[in-house]
Protein backbone atom coordinates (compact mmCIF):
# COMPACT_ATOMS: atom_id res chain seq x y z
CA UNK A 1 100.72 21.90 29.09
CA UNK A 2 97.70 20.01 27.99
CA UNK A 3 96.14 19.69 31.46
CA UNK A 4 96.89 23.52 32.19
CA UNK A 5 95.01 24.47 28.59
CA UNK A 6 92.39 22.10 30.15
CA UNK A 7 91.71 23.83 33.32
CA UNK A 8 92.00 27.43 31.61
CA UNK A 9 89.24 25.95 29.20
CA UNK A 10 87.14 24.85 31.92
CA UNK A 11 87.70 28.33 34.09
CA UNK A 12 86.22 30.05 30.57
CA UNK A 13 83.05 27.37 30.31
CA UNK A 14 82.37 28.00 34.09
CA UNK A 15 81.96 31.83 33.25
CA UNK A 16 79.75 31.22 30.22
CA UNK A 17 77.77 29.09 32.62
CA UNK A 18 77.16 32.38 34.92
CA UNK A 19 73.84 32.89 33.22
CA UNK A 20 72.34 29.63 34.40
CA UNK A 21 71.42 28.38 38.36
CA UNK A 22 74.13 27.75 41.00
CA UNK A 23 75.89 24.88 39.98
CA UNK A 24 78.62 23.17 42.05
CA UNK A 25 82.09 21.89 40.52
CA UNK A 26 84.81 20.01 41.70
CA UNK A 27 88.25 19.52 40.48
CA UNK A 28 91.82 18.02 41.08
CA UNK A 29 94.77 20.08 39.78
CA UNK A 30 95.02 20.17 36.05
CA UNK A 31 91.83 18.52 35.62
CA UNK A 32 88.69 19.94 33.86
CA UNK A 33 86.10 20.77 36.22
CA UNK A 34 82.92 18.46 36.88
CA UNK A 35 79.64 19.98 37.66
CA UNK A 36 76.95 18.83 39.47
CA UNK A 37 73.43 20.56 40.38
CA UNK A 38 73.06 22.02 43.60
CA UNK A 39 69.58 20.96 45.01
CA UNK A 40 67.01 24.25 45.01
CA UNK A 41 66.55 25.03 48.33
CA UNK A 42 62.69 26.72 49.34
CA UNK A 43 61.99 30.16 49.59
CA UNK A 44 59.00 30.50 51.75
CA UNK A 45 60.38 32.26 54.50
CA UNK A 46 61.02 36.39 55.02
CA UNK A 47 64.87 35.25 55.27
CA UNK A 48 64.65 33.09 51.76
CA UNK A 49 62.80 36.18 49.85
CA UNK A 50 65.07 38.73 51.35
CA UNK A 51 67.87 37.01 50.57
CA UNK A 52 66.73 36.24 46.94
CA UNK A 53 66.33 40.34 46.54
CA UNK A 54 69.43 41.06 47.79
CA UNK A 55 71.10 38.51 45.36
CA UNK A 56 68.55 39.75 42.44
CA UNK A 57 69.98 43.07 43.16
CA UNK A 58 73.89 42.46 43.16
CA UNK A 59 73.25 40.77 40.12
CA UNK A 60 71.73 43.37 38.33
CA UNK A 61 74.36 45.74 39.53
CA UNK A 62 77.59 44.07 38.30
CA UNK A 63 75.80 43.17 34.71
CA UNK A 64 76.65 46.56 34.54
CA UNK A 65 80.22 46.58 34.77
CA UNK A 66 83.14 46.02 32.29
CA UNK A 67 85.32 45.60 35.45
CA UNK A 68 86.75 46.29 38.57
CA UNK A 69 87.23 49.93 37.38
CA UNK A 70 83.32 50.96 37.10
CA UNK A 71 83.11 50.92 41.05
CA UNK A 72 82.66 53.47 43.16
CA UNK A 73 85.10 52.40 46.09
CA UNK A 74 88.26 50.12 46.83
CA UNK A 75 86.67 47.23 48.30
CA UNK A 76 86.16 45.04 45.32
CA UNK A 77 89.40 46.22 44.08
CA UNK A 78 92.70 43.76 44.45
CA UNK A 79 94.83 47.12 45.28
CA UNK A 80 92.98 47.08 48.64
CA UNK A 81 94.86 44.64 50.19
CA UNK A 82 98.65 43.50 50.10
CA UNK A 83 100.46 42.51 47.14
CA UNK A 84 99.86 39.03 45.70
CA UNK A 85 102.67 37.02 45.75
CA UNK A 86 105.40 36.50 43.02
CA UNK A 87 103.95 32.77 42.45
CA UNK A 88 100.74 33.15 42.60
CA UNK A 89 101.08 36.37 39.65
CA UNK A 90 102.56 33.64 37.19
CA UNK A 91 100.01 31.43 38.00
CA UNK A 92 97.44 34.04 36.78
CA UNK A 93 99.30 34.93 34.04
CA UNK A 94 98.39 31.98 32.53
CA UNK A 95 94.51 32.88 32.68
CA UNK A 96 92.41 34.61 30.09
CA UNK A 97 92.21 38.39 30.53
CA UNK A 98 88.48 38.23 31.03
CA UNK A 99 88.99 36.34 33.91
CA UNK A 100 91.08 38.57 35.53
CA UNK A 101 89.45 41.77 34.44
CA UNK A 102 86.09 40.67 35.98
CA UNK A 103 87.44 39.64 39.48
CA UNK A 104 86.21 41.32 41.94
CA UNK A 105 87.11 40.63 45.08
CA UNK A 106 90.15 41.57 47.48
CA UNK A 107 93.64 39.81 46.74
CA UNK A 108 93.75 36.02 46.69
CA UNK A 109 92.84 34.43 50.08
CA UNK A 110 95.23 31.69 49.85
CA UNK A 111 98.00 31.21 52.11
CA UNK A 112 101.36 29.55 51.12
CA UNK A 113 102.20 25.61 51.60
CA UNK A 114 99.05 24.10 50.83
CA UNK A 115 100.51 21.44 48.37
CA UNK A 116 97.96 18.13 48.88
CA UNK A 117 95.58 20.30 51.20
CA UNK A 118 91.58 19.71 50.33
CA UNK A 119 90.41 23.10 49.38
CA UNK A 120 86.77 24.22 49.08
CA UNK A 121 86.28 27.72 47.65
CA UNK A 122 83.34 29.57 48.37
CA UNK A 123 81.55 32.21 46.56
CA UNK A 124 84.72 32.16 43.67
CA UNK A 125 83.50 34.41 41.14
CA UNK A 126 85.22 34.18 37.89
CA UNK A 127 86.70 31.41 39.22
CA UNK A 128 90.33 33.20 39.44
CA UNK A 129 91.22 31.55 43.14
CA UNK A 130 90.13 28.06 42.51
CA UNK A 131 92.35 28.18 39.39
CA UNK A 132 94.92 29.50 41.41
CA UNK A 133 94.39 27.03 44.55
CA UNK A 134 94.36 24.23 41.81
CA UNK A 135 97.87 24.57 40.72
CA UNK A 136 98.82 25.70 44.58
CA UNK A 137 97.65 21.94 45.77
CA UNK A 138 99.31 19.54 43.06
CA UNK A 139 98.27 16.37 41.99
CA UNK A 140 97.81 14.67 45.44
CA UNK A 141 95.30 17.89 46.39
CA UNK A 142 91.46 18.74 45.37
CA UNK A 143 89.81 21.96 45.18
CA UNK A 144 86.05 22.57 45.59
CA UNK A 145 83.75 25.14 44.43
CA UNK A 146 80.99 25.35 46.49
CA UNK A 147 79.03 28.41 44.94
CA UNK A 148 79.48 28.63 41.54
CA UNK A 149 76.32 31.07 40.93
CA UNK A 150 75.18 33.90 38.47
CA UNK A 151 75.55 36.33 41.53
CA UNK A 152 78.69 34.68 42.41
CA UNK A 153 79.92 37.85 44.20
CA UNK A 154 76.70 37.83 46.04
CA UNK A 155 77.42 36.48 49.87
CA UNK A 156 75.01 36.35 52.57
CA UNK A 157 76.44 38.65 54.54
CA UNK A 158 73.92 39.59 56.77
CA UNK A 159 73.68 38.72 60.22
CA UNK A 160 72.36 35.23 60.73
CA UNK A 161 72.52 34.27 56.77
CA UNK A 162 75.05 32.03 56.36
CA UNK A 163 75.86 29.89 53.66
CA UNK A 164 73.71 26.57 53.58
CA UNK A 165 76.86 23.89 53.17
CA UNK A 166 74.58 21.12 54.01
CA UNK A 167 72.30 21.86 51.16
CA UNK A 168 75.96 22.21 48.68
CA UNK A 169 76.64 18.12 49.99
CA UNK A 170 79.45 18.74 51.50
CA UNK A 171 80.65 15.89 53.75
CA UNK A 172 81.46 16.35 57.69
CA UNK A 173 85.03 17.29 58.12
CA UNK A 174 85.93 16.18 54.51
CA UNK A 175 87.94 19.56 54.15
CA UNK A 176 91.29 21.12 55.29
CA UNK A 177 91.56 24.49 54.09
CA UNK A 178 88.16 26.73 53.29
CA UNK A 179 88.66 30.22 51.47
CA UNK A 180 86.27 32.71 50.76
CA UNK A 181 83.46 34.08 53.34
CA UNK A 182 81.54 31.36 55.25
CA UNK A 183 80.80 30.96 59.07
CA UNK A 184 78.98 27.52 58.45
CA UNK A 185 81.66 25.72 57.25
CA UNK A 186 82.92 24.52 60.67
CA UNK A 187 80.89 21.68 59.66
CA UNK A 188 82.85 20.34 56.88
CA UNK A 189 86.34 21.18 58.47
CA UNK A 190 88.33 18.38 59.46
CA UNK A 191 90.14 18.89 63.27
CA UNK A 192 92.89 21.10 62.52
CA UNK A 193 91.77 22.89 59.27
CA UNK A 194 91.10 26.23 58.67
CA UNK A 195 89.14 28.83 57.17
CA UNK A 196 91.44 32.11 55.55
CA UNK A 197 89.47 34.50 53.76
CA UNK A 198 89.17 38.36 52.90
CA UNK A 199 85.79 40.70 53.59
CA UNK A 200 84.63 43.64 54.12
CA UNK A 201 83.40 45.05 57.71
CA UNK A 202 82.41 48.13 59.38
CA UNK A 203 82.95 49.80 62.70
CA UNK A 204 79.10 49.40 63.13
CA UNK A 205 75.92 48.20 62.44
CA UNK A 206 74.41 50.00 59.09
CA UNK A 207 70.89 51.03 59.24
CA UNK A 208 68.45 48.96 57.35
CA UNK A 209 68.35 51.44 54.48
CA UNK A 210 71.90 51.38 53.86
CA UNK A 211 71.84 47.66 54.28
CA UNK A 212 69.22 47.57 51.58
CA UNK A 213 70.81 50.64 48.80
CA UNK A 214 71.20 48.64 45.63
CA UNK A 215 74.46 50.55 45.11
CA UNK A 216 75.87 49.99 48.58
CA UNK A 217 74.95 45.89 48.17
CA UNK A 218 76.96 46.30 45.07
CA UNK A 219 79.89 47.82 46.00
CA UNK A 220 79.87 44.90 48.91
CA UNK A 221 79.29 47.72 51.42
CA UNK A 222 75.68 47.21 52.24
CA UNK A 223 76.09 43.46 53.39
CA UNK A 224 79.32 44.52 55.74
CA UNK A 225 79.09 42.98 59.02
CA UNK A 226 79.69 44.85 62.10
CA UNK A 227 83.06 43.39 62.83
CA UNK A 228 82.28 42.62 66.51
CA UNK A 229 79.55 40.69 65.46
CA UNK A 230 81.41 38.79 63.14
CA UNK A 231 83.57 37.91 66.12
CA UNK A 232 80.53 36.71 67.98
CA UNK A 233 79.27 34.82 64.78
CA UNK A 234 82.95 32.82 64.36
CA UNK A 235 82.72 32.12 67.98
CA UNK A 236 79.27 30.96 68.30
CA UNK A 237 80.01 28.70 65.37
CA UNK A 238 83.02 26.96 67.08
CA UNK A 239 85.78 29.12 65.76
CA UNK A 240 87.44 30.08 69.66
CA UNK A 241 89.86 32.32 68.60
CA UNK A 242 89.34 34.67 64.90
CA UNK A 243 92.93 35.91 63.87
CA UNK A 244 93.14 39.08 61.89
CA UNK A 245 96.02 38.55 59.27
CA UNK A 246 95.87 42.13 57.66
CA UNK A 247 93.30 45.05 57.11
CA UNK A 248 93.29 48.11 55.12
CA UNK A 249 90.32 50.46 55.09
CA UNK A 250 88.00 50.47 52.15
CA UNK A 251 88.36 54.09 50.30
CA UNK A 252 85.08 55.46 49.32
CA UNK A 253 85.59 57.61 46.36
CA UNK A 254 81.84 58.65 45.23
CA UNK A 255 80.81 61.98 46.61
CA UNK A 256 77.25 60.52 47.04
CA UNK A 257 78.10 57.19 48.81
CA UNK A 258 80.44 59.10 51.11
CA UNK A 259 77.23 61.19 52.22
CA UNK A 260 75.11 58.16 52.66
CA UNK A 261 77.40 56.47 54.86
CA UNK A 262 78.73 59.11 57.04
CA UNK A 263 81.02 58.21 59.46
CA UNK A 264 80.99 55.01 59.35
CA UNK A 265 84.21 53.52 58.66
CA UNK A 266 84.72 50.15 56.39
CA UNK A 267 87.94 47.81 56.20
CA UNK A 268 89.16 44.64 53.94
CA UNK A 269 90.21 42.03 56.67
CA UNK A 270 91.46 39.01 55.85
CA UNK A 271 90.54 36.27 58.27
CA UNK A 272 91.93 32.56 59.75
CA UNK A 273 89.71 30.70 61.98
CA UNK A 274 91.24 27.17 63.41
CA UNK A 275 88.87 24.18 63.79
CA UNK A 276 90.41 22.94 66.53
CA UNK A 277 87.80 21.25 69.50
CA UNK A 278 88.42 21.64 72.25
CA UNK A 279 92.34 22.76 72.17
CA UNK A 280 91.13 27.36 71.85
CA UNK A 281 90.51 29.00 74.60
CA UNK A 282 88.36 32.18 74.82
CA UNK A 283 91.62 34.34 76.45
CA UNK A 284 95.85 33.42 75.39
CA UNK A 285 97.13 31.59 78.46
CA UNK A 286 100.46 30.74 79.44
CA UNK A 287 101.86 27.14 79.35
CA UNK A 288 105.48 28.05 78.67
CA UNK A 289 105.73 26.65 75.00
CA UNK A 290 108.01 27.78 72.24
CA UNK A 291 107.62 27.95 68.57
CA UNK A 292 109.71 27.84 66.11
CA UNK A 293 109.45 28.50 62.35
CA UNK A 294 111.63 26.58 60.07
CA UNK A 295 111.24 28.36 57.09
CA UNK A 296 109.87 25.62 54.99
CA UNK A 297 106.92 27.33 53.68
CA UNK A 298 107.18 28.85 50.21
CA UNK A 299 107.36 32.64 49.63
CA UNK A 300 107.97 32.95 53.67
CA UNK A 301 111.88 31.86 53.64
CA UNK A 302 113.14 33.97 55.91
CA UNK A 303 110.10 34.63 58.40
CA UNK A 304 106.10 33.97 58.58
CA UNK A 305 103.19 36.23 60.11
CA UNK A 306 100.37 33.77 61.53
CA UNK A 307 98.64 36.92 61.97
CA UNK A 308 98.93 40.65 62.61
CA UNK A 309 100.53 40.03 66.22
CA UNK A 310 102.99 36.81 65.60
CA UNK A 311 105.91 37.03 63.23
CA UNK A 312 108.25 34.31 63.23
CA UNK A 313 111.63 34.45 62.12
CA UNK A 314 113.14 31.66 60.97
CA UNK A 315 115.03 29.74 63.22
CA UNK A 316 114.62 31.97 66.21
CA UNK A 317 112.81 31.01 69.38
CA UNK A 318 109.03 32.35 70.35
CA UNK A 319 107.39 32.17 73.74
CA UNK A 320 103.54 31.81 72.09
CA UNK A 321 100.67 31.14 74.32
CA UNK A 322 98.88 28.07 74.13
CA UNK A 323 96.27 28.16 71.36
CA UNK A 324 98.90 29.93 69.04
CA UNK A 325 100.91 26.56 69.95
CA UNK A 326 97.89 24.62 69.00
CA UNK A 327 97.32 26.39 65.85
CA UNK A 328 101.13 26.09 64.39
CA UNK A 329 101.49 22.31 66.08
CA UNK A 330 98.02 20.90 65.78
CA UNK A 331 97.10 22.22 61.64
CA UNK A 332 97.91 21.77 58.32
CA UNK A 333 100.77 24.19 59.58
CA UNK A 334 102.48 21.64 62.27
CA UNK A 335 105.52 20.61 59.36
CA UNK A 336 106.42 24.17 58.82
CA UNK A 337 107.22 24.68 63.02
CA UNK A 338 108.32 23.09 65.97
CA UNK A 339 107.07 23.04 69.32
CA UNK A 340 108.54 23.11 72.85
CA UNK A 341 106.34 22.22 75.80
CA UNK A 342 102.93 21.02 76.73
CA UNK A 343 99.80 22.38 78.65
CA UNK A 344 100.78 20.67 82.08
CA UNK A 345 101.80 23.41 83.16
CA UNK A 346 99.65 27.02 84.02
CA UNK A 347 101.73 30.39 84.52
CA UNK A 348 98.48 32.35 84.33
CA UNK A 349 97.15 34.48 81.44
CA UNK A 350 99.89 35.03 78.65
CA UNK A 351 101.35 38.77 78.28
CA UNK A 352 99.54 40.14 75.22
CA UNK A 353 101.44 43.25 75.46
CA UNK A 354 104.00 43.76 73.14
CA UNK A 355 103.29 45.95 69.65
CA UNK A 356 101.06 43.83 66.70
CA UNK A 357 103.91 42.36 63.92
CA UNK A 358 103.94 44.47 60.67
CA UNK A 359 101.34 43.50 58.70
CA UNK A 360 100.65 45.11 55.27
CA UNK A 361 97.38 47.23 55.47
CA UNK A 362 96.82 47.23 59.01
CA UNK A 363 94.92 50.18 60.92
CA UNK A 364 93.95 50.55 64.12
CA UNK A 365 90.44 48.85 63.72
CA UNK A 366 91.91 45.57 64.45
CA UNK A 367 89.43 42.69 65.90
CA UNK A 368 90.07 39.17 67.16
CA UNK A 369 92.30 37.42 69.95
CA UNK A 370 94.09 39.39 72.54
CA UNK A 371 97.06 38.28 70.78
């Protein structure tokens, strides 16, 4: 009880720190948090000062809110996206109500089983995951927060601005699972970790003015990346194959914001990208292997989605093709399955097919591997 009063003690000194520069913590489960100062990084380039307005102007927009319930549309809202898990609700029970009140971001991008699992969390907010992820990993686990900011809900979104890891000192491959919104941390992923995180995207590129509204930036609609070019972003950074685990389109409610946007269409995906070199190809082939879930993980007893096209049921057989193989044999995920077969054998490109697995929130907008 002590070392959970500790942590919810450090979770409220972390938001008091808001006001101050981006500051970098680090904890173990139950353990207060320990800070150290991120090194300033120049702004001398168009990219730096655009980037510094566009976190200048998030900020100024949330100082304004009381909570999620001042925005103008569903994608900073938790209802967006599925329902958080039994365990993971009595874990945030246990936080203070300002804490919760202020999140604002879409469910909690943590998937189950990640007991002793090095976590970095990035762009955390009120810091409502990395308490969560904290009491997820145990004793044996460690969870990082790599953007602990006074924009914290600020990301760099924007095509080509990705989050500067190597400036937060975070080692090569010194991490397992990363949450949050980050293409650049393929760097500090160990082989066979993996990145799982919600966003929003559009069907399309906005026009620079949109990109720009103050209001739009706010409501985390400005920033949205085209969600083909997020694809091309993952895979240029070494991520092969981008799974889509669910989606739900983003609701805009404000008679003015609905005008400025037009048709364009916006969605909550949540995200897993595999580090794993060499073993993802750019198309599913066939190698004959079969995967089977042994319902270990917790909150997934009698079946598991590894995304929105591969349910397992426990116990029961699956011909898979051979990076969905790699990513349930080769990850953090390889106790939780077991695998039949090898790649020795080719029987040509696998038979993508069959109808996506039910997935809560899912549309017809869906992006990633052709299975």
């Amino acid at each position: 009880m002590l070392a959970q009063k500790n942590v919810i003690s450090s979770v409220l000194q972390w938001r008091q720190a808001a006001a101050k520069p981006c500051t970098h913590f680090k904890r173990r489960a139950g353990r207060p948090l320990r800070a150290a100062q991120a090194p300033e990084s120049p702004r001398h380039t168009h990219t730096h000062t655009h980037t510094h307005t566009v976190r200048e102007s998030v900020q100024q927009y949330y100082t304004q809110l009381q909570g999620s319930e001042d925005l103008k549309t569903s994608a900073c809202k938790t209802k967006t996206c599925a329902p958080i898990p039994a365990f993971m609700r009595k874990y945030m029970s246990d936080l203070p109500e300002e804490i919760v009140r202020r999140y604002y971001g879409c469910g909690t991008p943590l998937p189950s089983g990640i007991s002793g699992l090095r976590v970095l969390d990035l762009g955390s907010g009120t810091g409502r995951d990395c308490y969560v992820a904290a009491r997820m990993v145990g004793e044996t686990g460690f969870v990082t927060d790599g953007s602990v900011c006074v924009p914290a809900l600020v990301y760099r979104r924007q095509l080509g601005e990705i989050e500067n890891l190597t400036q937060a000192a975070i080692p090569d491959e010194s991490q397992d699972l990363v949450i949050s919104n980050c293409v650049e941390v393929y760097r500090v992923l160990a082989p066979g970790g993996e990145m799982y995180f919600s966003d929003i995207y559009c069907d399309r590129r906005l026009p620079q003015e949109l990109r720009t509204h103050p209001v739009l930036l706010g409501e985390c609609l400005g920033g949205a990346l085209y969600t083909n070019d997020f694809i091309r972003l993952a895979r240029k950074a070494g991520f092969t194959d981008p799974r889509v685990l669910e989606q739900s389109e983003v609701e805009v409610n404000d008679p003015e914001l609905r005008e400025l946007t037009g048709e364009a269409r916006f969605f909550s995906i949540t995200y897993r990208l595999f580090k794993l070199p060499g073993r993802l190809e750019d198309l599913c082939e066939d190698y004959g292997q079969v995967a089977v879930y042994k319902g270990t993980l917790p909150g997934h007893t009698h079946s598991y989605a590894l995304d929105d096209h591969h349910k397992f049921v426990k116990n029961k057989p699956m011909l898979v093709c051979g990076n969905t193989a790699s990513m349930v044999e080769e990850t953090w995920l390889k106790p939780h399955f077991t695998v039949t077969g090898n790649r020795d054998t080719h029987f040509g490109l696998f038979d993508c097919s069959g109808d996506p697995a039910p997935a809560s929130g899912s549309s017809d907008s869906s992006t990633g591997a052709c299975c």
